[in-house]
C-alpha atoms as a PDB file:
ATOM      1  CA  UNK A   1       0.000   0.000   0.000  1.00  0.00           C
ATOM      2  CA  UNK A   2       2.568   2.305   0.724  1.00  0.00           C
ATOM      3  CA  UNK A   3       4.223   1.704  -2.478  1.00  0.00           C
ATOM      4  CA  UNK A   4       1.081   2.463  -4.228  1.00  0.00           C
ATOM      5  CA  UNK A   5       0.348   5.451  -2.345  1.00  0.00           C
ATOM      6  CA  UNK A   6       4.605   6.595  -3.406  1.00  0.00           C
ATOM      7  CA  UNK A   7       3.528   5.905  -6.644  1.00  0.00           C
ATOM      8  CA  UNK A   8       0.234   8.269  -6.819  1.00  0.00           C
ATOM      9  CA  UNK A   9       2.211  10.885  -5.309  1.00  0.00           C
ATOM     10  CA  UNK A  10       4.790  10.751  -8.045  1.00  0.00           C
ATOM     11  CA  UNK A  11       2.347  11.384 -10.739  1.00  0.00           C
ATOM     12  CA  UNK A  12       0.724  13.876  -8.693  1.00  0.00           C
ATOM     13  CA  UNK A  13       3.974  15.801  -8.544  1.00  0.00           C
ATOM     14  CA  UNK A  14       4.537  15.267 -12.198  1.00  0.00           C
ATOM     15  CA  UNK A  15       1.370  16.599 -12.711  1.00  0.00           C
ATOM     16  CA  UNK A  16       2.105  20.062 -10.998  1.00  0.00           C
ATOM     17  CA  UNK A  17       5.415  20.481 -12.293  1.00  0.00           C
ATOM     18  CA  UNK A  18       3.977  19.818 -15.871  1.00  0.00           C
ATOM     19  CA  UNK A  19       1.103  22.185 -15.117  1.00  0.00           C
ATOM     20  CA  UNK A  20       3.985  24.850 -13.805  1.00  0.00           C
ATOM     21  CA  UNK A  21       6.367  24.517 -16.469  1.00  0.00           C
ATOM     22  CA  UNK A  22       3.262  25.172 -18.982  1.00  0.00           C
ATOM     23  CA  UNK A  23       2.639  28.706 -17.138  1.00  0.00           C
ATOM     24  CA  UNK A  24       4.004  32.242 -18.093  1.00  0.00           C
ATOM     25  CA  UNK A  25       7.008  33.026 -16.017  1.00  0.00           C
ATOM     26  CA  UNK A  26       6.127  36.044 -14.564  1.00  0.00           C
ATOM     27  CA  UNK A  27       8.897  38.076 -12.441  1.00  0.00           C
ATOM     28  CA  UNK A  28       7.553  39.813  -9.460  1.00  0.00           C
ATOM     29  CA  UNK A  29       8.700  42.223  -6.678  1.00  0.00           C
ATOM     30  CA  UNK A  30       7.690  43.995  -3.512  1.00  0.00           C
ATOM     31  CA  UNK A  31       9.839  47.585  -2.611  1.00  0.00           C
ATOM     32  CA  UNK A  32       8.727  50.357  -0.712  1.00  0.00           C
ATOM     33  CA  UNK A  33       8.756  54.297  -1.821  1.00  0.00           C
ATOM     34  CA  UNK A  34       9.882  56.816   1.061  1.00  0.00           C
ATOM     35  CA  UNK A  35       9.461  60.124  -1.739  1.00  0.00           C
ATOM     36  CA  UNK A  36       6.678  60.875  -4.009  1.00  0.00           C
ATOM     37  CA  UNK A  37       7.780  58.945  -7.521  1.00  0.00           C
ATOM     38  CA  UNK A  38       6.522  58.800 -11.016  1.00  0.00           C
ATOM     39  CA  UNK A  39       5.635  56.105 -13.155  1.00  0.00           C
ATOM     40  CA  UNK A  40       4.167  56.412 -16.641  1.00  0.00           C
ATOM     41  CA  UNK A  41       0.602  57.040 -15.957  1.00  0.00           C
ATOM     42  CA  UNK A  42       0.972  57.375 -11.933  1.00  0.00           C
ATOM     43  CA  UNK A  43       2.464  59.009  -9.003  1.00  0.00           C
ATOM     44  CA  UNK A  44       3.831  57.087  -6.035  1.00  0.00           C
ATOM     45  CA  UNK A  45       3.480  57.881  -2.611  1.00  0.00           C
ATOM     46  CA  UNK A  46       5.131  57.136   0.057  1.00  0.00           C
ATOM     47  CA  UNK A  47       4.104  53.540   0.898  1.00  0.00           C
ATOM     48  CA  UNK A  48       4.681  49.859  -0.626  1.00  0.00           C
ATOM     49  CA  UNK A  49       3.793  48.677  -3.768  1.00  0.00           C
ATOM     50  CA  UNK A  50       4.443  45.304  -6.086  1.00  0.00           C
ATOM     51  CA  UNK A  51       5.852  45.479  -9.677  1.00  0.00           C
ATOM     52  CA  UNK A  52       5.738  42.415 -11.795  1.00  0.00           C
ATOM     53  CA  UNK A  53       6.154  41.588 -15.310  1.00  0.00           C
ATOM     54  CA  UNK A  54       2.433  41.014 -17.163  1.00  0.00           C
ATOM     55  CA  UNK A  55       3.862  39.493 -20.570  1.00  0.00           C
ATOM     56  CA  UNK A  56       7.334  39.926 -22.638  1.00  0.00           C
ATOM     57  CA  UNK A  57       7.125  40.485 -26.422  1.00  0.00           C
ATOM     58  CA  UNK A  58       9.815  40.539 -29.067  1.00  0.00           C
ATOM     59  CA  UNK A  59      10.897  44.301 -28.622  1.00  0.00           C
ATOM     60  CA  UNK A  60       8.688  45.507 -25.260  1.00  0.00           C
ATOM     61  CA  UNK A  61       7.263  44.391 -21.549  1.00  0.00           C
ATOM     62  CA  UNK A  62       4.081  45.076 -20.672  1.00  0.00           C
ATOM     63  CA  UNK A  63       4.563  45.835 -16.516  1.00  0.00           C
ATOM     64  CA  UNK A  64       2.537  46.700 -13.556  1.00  0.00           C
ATOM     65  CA  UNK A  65       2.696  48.232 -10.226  1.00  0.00           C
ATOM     66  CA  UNK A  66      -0.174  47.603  -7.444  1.00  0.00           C
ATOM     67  CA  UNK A  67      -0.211  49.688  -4.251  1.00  0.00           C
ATOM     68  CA  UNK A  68      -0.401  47.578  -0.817  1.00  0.00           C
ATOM     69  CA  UNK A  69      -3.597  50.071  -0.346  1.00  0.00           C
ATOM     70  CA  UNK A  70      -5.238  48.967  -3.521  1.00  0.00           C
ATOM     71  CA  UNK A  71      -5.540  52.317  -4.556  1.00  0.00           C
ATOM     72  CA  UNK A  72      -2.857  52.376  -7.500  1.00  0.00           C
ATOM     73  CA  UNK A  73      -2.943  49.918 -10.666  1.00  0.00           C
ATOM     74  CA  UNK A  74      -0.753  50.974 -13.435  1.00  0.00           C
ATOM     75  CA  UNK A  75      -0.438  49.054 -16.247  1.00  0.00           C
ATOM     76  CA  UNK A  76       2.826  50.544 -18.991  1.00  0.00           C
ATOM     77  CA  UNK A  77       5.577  49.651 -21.514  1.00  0.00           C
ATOM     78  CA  UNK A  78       9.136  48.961 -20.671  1.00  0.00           C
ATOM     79  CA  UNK A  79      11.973  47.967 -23.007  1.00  0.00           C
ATOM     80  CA  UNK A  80      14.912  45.975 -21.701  1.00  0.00           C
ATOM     81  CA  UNK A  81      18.024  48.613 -21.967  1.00  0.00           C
ATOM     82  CA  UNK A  82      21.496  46.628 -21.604  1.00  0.00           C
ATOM     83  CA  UNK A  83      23.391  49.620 -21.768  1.00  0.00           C
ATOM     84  CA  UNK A  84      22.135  50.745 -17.774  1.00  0.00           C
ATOM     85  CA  UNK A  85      23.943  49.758 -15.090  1.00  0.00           C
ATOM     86  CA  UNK A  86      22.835  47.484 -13.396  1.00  0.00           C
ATOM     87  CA  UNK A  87      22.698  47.713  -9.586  1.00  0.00           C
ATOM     88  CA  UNK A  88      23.887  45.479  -7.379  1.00  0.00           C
ATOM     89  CA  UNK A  89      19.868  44.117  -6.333  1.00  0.00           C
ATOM     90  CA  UNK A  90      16.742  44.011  -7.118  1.00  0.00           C
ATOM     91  CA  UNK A  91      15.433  47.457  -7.254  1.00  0.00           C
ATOM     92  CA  UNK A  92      14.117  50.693  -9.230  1.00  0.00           C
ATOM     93  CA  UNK A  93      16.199  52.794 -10.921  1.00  0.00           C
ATOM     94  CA  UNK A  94      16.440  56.793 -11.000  1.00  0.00           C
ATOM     95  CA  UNK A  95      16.690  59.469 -13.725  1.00  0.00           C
ATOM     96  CA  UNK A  96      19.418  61.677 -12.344  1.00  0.00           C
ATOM     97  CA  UNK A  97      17.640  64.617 -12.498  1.00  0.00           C
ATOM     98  CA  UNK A  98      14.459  65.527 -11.710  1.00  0.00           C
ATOM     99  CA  UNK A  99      11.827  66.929 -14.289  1.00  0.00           C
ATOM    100  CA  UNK A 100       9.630  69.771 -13.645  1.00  0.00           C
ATOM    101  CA  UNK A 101      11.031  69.444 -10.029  1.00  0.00           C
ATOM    102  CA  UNK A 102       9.357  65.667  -9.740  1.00  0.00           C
ATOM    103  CA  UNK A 103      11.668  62.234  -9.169  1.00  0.00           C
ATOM    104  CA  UNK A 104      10.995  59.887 -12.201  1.00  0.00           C
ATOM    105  CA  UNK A 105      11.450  56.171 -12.342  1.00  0.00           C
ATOM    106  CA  UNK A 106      13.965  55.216 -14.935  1.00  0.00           C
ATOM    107  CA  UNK A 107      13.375  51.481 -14.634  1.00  0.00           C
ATOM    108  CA  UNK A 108      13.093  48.497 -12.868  1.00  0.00           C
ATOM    109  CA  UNK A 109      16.023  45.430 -12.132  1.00  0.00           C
ATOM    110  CA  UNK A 110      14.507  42.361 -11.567  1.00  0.00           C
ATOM    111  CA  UNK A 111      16.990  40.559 -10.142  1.00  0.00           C
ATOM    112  CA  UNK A 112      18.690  37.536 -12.263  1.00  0.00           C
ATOM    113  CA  UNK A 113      17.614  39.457 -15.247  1.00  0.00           C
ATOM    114  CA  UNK A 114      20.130  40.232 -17.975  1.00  0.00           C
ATOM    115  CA  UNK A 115      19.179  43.986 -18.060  1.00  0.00           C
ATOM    116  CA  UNK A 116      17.403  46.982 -16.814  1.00  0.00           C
ATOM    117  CA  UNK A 117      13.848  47.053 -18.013  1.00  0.00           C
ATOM    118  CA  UNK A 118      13.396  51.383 -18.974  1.00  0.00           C
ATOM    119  CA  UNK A 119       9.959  52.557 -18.120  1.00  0.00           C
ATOM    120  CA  UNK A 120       8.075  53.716 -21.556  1.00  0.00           C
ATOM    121  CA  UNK A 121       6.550  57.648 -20.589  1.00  0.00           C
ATOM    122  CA  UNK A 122       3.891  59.205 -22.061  1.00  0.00           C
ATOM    123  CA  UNK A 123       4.965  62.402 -24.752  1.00  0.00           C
ATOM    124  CA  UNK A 124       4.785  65.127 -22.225  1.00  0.00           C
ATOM    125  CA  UNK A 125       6.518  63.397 -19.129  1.00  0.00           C
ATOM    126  CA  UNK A 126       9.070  62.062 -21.995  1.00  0.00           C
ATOM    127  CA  UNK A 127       9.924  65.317 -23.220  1.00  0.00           C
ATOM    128  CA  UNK A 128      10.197  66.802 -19.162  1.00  0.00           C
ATOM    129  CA  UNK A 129      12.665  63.778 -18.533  1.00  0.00           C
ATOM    130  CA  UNK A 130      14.437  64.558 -21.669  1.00  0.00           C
ATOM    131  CA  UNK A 131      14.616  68.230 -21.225  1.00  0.00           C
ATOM    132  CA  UNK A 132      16.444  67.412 -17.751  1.00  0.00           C
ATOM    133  CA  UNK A 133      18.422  64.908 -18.521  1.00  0.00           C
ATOM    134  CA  UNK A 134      21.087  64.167 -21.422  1.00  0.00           C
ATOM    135  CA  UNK A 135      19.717  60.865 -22.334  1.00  0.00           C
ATOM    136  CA  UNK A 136      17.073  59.132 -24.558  1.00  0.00           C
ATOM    137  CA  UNK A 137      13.924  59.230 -23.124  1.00  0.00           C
ATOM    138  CA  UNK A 138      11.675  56.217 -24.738  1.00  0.00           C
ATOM    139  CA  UNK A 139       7.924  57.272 -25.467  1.00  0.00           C
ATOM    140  CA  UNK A 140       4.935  56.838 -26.850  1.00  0.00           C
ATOM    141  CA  UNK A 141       2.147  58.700 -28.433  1.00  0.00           C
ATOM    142  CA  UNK A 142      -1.355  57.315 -27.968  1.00  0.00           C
ATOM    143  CA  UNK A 143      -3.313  60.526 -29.335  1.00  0.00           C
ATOM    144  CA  UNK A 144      -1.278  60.634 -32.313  1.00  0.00           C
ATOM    145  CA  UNK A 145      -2.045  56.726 -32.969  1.00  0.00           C
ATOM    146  CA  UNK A 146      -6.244  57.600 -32.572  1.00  0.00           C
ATOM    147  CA  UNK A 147      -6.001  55.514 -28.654  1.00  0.00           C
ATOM    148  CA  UNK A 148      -6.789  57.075 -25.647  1.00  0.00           C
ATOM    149  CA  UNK A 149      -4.439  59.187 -23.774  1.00  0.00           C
ATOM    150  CA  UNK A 150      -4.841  57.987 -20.097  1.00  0.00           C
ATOM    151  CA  UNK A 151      -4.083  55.018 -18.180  1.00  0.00           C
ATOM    152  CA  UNK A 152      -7.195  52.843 -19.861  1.00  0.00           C
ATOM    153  CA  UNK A 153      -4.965  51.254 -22.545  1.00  0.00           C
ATOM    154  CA  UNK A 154      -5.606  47.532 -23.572  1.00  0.00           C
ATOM    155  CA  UNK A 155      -2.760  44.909 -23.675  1.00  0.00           C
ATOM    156  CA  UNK A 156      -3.787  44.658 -27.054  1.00  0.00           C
ATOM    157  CA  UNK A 157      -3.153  48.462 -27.314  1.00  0.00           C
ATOM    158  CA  UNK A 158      -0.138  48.480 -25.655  1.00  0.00           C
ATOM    159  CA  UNK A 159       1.183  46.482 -27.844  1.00  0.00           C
ATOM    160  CA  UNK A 160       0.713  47.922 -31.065  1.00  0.00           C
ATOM    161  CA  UNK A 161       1.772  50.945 -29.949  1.00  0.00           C
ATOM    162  CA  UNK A 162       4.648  52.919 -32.008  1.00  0.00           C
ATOM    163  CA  UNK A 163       7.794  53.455 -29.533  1.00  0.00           C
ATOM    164  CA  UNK A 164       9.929  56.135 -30.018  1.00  0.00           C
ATOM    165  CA  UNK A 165      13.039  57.840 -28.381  1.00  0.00           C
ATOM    166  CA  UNK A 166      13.130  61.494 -27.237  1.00  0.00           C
ATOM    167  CA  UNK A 167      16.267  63.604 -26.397  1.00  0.00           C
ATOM    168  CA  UNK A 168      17.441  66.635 -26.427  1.00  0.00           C
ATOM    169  CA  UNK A 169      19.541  68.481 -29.107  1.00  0.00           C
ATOM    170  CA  UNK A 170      20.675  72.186 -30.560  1.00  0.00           C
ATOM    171  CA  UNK A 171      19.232  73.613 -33.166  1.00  0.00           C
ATOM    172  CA  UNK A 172      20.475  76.914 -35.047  1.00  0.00           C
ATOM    173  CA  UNK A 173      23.534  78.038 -35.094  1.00  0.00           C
ATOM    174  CA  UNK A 174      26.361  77.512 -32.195  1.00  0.00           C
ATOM    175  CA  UNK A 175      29.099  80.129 -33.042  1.00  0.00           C
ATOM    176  CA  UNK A 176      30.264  83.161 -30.510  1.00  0.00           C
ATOM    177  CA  UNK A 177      27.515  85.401 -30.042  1.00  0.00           C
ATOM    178  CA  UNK A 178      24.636  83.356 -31.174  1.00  0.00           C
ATOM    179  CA  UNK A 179      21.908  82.232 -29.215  1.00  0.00           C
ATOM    180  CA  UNK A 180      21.631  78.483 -29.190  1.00  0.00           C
ATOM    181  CA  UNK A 181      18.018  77.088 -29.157  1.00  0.00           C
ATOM    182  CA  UNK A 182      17.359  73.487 -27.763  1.00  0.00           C
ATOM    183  CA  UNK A 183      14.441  71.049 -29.286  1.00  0.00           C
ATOM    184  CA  UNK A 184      13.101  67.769 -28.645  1.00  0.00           C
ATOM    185  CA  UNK A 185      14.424  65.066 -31.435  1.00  0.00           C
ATOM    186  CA  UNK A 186      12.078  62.105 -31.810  1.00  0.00           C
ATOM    187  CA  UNK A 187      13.291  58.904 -33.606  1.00  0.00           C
ATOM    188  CA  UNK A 188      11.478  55.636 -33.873  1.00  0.00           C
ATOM    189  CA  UNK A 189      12.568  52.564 -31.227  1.00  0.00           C
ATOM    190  CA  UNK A 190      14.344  49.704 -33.395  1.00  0.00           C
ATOM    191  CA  UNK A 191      15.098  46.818 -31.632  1.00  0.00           C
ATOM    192  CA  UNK A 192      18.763  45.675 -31.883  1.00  0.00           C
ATOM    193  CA  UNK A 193      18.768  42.231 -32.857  1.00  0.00           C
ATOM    194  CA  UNK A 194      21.740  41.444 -31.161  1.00  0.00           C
ATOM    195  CA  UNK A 195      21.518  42.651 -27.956  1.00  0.00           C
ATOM    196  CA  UNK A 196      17.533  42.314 -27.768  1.00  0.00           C
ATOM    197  CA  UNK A 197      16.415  38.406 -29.023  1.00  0.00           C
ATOM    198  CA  UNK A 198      12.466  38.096 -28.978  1.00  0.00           C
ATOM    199  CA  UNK A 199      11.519  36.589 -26.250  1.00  0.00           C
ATOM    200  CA  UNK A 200       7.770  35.147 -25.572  1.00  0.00           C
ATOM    201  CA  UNK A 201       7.385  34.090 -22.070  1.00  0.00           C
ATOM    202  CA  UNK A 202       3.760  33.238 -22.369  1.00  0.00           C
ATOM    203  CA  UNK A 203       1.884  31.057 -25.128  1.00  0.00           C
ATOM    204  CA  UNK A 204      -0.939  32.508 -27.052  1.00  0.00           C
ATOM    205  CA  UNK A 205      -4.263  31.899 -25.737  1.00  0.00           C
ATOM    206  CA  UNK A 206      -5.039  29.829 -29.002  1.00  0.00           C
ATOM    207  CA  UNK A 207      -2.296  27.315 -28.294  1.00  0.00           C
ATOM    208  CA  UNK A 208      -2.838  23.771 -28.282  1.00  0.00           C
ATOM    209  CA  UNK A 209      -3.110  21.457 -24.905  1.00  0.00           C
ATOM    210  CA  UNK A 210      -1.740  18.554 -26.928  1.00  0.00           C
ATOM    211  CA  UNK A 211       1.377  18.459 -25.575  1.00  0.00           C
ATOM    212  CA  UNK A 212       0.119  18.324 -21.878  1.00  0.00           C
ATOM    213  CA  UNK A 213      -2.035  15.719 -22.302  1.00  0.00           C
ATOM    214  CA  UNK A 214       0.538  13.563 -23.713  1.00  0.00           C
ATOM    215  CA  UNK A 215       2.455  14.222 -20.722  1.00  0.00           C
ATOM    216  CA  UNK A 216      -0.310  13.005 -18.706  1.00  0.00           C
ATOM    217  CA  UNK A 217      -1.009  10.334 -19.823  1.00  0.00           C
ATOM    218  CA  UNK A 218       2.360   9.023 -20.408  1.00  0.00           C
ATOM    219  CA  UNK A 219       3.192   9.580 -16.731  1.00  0.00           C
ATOM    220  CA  UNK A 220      -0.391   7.249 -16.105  1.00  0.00           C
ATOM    221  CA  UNK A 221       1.143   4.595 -18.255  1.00  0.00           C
ATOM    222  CA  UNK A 222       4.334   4.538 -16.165  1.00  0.00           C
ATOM    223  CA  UNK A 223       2.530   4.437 -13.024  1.00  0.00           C
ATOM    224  CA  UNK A 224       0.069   1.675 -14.334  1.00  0.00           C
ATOM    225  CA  UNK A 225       2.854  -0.269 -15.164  1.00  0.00           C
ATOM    226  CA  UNK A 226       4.655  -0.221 -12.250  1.00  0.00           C
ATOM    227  CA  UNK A 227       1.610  -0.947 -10.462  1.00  0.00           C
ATOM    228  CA  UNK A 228       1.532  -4.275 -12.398  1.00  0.00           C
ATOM    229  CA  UNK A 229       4.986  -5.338 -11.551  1.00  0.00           C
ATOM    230  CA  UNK A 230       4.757  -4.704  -7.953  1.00  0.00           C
ATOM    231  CA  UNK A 231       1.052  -6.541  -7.154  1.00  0.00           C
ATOM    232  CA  UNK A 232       2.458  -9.965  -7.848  1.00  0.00           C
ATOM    233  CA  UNK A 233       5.689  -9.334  -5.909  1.00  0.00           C
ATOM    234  CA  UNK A 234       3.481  -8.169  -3.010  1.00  0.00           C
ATOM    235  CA  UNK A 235       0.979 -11.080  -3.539  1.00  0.00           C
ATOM    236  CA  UNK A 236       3.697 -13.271  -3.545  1.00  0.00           C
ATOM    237  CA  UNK A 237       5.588 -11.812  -0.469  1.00  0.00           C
ATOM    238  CA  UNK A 238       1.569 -12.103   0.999  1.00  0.00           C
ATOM    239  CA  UNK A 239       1.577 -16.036   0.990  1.00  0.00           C
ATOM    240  CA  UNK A 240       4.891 -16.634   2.201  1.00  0.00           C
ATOM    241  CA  UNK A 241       4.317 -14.793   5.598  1.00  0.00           C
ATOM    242  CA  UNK A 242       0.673 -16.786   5.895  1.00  0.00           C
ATOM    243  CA  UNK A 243       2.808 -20.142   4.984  1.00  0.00           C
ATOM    244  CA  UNK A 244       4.925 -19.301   7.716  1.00  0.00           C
ATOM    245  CA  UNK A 245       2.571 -18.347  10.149  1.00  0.00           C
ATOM    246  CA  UNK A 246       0.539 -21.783   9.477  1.00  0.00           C
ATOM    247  CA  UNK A 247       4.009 -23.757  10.051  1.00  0.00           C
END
């Protein structure tokens, strides 16, 4: 019996770790905010939050941050940037310099991960980061796409939105005595194939269960089979200890 009971559990534990393996690997972590912080499409207060990963597409991550309170759910783009440093845990990451005298999020490490995932702004906190800080800002532009502009977008939305860059640069002429203007540049996102591979951490919702029930049942063939060998041993093993009781 307890054999049999060994064996049940087996497949049972089979069973989850097939189940588990077949599930979108979703990265997740709890921090805590001590100054008033921006995220695209929310401000942070002081106070504890969770940030995981929703889905990972070939050139974007759809994230989102939940207050402890219940009373913030923000849903944006990120795009894994190899070129921050990383630091040395888990943890956001700062723009240097404020914008419009607010702290911005820059990012997020997830810890493990092979880069910093940069928080995707909306046009008008892009350009404020941008105007403060000598960098590449990465953006979108819902209006300009005919979506909404606040924090209702879809998944779907999200990710056929265009992603562009936004940075700072000089325009007019530079020589002594001249008065040098500043604009925003905007240039599309493209995805660098070698440093960013497509990665799909989740399977489409049309995928096939095939492969799952295969495993299945293959681990119930296994099990029935070793059931099988074992009943005769233990009939067997059964009779001798009667035969040796009667003698």
């Amino acid at each position: 019996m307890r054999l049999k009971h060994l064996i049940y559990c087996a497949s049972l534990c089979l069973f989850s770790s097939a189940l588990w393996a077949a599930g979108p690997a979703t990265p997740a972590a709890d921090f805590t905010i001590s100054t008033p912080s921006h995220i695209p499409g929310a401000t942070l207060e002081p106070g504890s939050y969770t940030i995981h990963i929703v889905n990972r597409l070939s050139d974007r991550v759809i994230l989102k941050v939940d207050s402890s309170k219940g009373d913030v759910h923000s849903t944006f783009l990120g795009i894994p940037n190899s070129e921050i440093q990383k630091p040395a845990a888990n943890g956001p990451v700062r723009w240097a310099n404020p914008a419009d005298g607010s702290l911005y999020l820059k990012g997020w490490y997830f810890a493990g991960s092979s880069s910093v995932v940069e928080f995707v702004y909306p046009k008008a906190e892009a350009v404020a980061i941008a105007t403060s800080n000598p960098a590449k800002v990465p953006a979108v532009d819902p209006a300009s796409e005919g979506k909404v502009t606040d924090n209702t977008l879809s998944q779907d939305d999200m990710q056929l939105l265009t992603l562009w860059l936004l940075s700072l640069e000089q325009v007019g002429p530079s020589g002594t005595g001249d008065t040098a203007k500043s604009s925003i540049k905007a240039e599309r996102y493209t995805q660098v194939a070698s440093v960013q591979k497509p990665v799909i951490k989740a399977l489409p919702h049309t995928a096939s269960r095939v492969p799952l029930v295969w495993l299945l049942g293959f681990c119930s063939l296994i099990a029935a089979a070793l059931l099988r060998l074992i009943a005769p041993q233990s009939r067997v093993s059964s009779l001798s200890q009667k035969l040796l009781l009667r003698k």
